[in-house]
N, C-alpha and C. Protein backbone atom coordinates (compact mmCIF):
# COMPACT_ATOMS: atom_id res chain seq x y z
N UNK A 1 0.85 -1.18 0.00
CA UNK A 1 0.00 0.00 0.00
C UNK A 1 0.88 1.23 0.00
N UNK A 2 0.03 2.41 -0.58
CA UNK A 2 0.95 3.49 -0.45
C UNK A 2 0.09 4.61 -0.23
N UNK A 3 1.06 5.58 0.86
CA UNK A 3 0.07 6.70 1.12
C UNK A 3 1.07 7.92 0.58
N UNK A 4 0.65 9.31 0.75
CA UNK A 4 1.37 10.32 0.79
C UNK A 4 0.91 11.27 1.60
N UNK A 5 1.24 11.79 2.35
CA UNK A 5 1.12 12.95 3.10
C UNK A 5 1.94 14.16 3.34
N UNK A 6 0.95 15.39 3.30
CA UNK A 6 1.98 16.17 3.68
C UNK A 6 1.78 16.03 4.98
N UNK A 7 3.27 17.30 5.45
CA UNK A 7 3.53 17.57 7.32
C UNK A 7 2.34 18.08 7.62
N UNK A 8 1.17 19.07 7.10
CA UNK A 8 0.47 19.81 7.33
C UNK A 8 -0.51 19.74 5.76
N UNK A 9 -1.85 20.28 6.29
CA UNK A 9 -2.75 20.45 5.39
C UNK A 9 -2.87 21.95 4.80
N UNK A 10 -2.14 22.57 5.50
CA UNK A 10 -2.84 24.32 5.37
C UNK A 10 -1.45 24.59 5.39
N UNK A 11 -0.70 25.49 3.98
CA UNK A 11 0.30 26.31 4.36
C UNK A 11 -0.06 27.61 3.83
N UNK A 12 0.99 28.51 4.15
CA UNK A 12 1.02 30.22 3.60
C UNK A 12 1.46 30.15 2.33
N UNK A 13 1.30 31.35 1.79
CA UNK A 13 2.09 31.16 -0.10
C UNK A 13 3.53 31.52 0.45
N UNK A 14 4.71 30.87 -0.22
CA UNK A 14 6.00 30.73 -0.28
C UNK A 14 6.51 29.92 0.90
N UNK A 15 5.78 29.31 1.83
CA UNK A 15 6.16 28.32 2.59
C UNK A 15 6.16 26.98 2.22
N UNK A 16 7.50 26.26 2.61
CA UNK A 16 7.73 25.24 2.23
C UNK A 16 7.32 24.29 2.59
N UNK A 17 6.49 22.95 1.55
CA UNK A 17 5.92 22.17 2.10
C UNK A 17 6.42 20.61 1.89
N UNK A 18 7.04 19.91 2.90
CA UNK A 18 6.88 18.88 3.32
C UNK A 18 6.13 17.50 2.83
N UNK A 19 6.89 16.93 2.19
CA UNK A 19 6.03 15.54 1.63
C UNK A 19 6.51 14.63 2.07
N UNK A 20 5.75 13.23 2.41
CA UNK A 20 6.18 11.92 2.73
C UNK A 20 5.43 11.20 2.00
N UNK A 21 6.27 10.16 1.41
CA UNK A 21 5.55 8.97 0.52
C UNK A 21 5.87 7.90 1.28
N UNK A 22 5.12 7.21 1.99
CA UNK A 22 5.01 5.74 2.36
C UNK A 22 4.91 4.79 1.51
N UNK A 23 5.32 3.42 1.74
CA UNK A 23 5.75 2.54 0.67
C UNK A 23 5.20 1.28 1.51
N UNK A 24 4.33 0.99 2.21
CA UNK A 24 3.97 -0.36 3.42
C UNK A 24 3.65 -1.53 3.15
N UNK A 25 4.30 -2.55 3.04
CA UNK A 25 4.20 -4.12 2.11
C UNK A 25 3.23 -4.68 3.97
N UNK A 26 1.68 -5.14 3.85
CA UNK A 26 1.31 -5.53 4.80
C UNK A 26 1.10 -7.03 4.92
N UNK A 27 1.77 -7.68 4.03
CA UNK A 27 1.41 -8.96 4.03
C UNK A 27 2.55 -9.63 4.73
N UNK A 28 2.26 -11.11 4.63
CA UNK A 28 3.73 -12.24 5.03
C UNK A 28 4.18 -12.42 4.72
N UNK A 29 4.38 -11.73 3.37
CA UNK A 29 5.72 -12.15 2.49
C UNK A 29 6.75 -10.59 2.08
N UNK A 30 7.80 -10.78 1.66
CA UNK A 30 8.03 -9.78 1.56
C UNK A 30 8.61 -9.48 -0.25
N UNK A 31 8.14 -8.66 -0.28
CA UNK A 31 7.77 -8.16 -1.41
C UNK A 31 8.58 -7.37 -2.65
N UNK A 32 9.35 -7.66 -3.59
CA UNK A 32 10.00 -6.78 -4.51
C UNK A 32 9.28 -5.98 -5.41
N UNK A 33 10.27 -4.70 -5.42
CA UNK A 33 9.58 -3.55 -6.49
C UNK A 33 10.57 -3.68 -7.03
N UNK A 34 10.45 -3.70 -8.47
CA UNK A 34 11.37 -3.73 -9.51
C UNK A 34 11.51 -2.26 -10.23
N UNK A 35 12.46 -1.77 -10.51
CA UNK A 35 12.82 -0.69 -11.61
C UNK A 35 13.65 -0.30 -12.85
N UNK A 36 13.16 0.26 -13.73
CA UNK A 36 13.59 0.50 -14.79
C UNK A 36 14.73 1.22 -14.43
N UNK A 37 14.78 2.30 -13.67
CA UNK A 37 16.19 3.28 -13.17
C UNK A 37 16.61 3.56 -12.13
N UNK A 38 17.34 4.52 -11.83
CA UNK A 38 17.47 4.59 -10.25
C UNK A 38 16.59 5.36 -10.08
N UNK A 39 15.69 5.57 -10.47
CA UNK A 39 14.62 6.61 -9.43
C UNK A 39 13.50 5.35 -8.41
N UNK A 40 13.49 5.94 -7.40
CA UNK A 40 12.87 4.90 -6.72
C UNK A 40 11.12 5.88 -5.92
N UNK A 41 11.20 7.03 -6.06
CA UNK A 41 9.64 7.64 -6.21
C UNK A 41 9.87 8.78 -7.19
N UNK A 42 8.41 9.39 -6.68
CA UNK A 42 8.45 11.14 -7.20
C UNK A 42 7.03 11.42 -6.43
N UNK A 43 7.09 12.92 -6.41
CA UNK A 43 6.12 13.75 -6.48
C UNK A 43 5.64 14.73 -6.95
N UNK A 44 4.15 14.91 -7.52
CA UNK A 44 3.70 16.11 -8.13
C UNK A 44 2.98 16.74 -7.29
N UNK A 45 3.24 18.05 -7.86
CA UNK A 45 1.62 18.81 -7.00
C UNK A 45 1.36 19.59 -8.19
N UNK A 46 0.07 19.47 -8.33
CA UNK A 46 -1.13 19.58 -9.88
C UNK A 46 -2.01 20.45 -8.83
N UNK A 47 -2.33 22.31 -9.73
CA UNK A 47 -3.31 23.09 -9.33
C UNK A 47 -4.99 21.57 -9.22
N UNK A 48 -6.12 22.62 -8.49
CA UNK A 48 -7.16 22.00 -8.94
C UNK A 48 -7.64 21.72 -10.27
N UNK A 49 -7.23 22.12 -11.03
CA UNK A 49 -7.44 22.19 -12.62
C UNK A 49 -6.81 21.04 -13.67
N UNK A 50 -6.18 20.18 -12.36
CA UNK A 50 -5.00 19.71 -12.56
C UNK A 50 -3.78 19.47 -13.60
N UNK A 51 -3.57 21.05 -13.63
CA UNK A 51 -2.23 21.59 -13.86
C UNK A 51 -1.32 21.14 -13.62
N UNK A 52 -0.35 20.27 -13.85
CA UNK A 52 1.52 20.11 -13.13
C UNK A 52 1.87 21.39 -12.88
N UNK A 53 2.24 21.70 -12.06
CA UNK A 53 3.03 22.90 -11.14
C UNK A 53 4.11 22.23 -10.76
N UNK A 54 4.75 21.58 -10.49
CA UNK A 54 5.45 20.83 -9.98
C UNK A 54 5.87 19.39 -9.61
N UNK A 55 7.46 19.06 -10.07
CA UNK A 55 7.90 17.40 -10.22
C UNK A 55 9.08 17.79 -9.71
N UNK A 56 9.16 17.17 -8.65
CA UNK A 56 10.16 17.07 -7.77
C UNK A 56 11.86 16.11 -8.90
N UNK A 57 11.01 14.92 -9.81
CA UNK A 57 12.18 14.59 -10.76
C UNK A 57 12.67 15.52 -11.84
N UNK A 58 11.60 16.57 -12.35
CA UNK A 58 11.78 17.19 -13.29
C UNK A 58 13.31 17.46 -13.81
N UNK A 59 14.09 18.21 -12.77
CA UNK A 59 15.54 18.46 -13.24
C UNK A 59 16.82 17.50 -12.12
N UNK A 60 16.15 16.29 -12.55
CA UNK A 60 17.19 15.26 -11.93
C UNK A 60 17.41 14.05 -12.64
N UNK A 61 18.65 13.42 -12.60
CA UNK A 61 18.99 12.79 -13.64
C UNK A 61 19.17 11.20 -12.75
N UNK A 62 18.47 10.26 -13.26
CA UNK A 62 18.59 9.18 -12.63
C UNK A 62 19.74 7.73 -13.11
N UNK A 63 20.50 6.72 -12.40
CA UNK A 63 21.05 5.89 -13.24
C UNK A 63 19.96 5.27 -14.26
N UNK A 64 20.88 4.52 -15.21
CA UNK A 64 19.94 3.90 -16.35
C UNK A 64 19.92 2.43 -16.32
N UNK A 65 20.13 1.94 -14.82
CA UNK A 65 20.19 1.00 -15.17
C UNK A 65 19.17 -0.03 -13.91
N UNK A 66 18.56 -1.39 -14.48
CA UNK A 66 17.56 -1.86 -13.57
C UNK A 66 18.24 -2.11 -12.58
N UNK A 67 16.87 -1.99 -11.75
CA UNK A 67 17.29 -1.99 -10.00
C UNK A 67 15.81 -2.56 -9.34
N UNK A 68 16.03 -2.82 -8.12
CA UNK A 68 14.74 -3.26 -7.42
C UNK A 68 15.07 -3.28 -5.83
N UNK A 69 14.02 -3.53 -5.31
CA UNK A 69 13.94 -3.14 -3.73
C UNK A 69 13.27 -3.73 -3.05
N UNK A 70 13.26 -5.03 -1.44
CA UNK A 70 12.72 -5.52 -1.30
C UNK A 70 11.89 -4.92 0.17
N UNK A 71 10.87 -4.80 0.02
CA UNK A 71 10.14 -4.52 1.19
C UNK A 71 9.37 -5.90 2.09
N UNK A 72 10.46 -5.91 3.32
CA UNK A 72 9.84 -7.45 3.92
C UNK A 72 8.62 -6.61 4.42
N UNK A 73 8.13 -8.35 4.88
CA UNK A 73 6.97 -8.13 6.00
C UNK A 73 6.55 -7.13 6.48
N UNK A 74 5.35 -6.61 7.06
CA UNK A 74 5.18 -5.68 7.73
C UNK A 74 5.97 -4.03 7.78
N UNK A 75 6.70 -4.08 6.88
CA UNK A 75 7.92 -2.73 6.41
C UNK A 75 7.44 -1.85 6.24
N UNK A 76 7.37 -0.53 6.32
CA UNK A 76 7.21 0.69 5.69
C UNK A 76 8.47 1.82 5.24
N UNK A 77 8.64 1.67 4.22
CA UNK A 77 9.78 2.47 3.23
C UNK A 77 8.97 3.95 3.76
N UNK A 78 9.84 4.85 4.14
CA UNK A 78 9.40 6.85 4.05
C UNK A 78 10.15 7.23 3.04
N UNK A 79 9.65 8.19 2.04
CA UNK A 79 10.64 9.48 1.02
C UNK A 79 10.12 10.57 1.05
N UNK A 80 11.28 11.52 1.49
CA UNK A 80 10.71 12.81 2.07
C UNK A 80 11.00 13.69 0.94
N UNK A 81 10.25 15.31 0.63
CA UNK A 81 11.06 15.87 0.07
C UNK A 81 10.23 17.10 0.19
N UNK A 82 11.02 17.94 0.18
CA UNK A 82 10.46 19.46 0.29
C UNK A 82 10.22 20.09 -0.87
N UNK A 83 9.09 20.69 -1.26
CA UNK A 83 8.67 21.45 -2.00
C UNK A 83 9.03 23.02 -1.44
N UNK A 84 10.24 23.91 -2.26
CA UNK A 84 10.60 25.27 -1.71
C UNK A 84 10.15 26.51 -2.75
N UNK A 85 9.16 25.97 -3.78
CA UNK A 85 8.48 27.09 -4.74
C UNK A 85 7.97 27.82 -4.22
N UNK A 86 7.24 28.88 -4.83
CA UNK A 86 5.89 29.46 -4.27
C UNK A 86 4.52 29.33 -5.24
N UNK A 87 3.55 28.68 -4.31
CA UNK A 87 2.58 28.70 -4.87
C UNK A 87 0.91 29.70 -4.61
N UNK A 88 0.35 30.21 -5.69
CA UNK A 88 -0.73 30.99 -5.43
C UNK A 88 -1.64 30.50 -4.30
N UNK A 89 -2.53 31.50 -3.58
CA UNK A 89 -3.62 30.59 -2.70
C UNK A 89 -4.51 29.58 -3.70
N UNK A 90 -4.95 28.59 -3.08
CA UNK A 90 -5.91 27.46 -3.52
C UNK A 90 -5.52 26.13 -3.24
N UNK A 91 -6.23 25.08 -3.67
CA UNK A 91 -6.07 23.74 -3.04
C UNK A 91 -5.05 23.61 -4.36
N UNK A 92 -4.57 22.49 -3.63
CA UNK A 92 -3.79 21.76 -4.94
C UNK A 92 -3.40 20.26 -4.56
N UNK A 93 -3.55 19.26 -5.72
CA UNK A 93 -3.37 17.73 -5.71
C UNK A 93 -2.15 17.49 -5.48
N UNK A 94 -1.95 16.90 -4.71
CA UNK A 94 -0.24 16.16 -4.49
C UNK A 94 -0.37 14.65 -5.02
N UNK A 95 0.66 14.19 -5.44
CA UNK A 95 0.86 12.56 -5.60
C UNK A 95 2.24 12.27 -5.51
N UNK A 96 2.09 11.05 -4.89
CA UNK A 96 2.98 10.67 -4.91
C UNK A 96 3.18 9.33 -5.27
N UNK A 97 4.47 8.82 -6.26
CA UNK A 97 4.43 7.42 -7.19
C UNK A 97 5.62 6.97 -7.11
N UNK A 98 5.30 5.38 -7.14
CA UNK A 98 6.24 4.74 -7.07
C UNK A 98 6.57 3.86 -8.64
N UNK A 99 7.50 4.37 -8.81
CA UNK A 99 7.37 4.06 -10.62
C UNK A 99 8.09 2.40 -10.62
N UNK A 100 7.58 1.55 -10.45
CA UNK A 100 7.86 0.20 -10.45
C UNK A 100 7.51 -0.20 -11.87
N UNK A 101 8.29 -1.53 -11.81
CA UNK A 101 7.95 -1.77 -14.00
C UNK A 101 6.86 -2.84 -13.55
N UNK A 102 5.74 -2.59 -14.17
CA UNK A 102 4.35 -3.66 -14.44
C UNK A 102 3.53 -3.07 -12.98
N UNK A 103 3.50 -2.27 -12.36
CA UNK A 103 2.92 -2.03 -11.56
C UNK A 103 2.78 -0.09 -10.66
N UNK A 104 2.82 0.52 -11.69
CA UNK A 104 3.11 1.55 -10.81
C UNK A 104 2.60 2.07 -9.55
N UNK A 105 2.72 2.46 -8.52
CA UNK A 105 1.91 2.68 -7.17
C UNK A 105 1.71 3.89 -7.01
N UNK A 106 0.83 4.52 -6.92
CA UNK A 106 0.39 5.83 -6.85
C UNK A 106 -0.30 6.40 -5.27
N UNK A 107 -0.53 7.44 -4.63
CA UNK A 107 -1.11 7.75 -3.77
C UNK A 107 -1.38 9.53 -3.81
N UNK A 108 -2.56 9.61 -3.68
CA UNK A 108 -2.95 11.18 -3.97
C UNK A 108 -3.46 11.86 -2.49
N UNK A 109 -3.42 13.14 -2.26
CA UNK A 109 -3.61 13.74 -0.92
C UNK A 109 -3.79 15.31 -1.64
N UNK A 110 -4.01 16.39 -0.64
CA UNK A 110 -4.46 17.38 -1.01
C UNK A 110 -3.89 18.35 -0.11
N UNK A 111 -3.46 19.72 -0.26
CA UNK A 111 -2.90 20.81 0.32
C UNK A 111 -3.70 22.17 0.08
N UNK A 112 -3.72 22.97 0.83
CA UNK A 112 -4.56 24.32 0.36
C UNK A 112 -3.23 25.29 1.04
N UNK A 113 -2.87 26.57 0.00
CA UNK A 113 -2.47 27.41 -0.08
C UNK A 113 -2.76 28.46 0.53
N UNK A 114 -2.90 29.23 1.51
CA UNK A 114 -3.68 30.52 1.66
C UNK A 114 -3.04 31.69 1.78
């Protein structure tokens, strides 16, 4: 399963916001994510309109070569990352993904600007 959250639901415009992507394998076995590169998440935050405003991979360059990751039992993987733009007041969609090959994992949450 995968969640994302921010630190907070409500920030000011030009305050920096805080993301966590959870990664939680809840079963008895433990579980591989396979990848095409070295990127092992990302996150967007898309106006309500859902606009991309922001990709945390956008200007980052990943290895090219496959990789994978095993999440035992009961595990929960965290990836943090700060968003330091500024954004207008209003809500806006966050996601956060786990780009695995044959399975991508996604988790969406929501932030308001004021």
């Amino acid at each position: 399963t995968v969640r994302v959250a921010p630190a907070r639901t409500t920030y000011a415009a030009g305050e920096p916001i805080t993301l966590t992507l959870g990664v939680r394998n809840p079963t008895d076995v433990a579980v591989t994510l396979r990848f095409a590169t070295g990127q092992r998440y990302d996150f967007v935050i898309e106006s309500a309109a859902g606009v991309e405003v922001w990709r945390w991979s956008a200007d980052r360059a990943f290895t090219q070569g496959l990789g994978e990751q095993t999440v035992p039992p009961g595990w929960e993987l965290d990836y943090n990352e700060t968003f330091t733009g500024r954004l207008a007041p209003g809500t806006y969609r966050v996601r956060g993904i786990v780009p695995s090959v044959g399975d991508t994992l996604e988790a969406r949450g929501e932030v308001v600007v004021r």
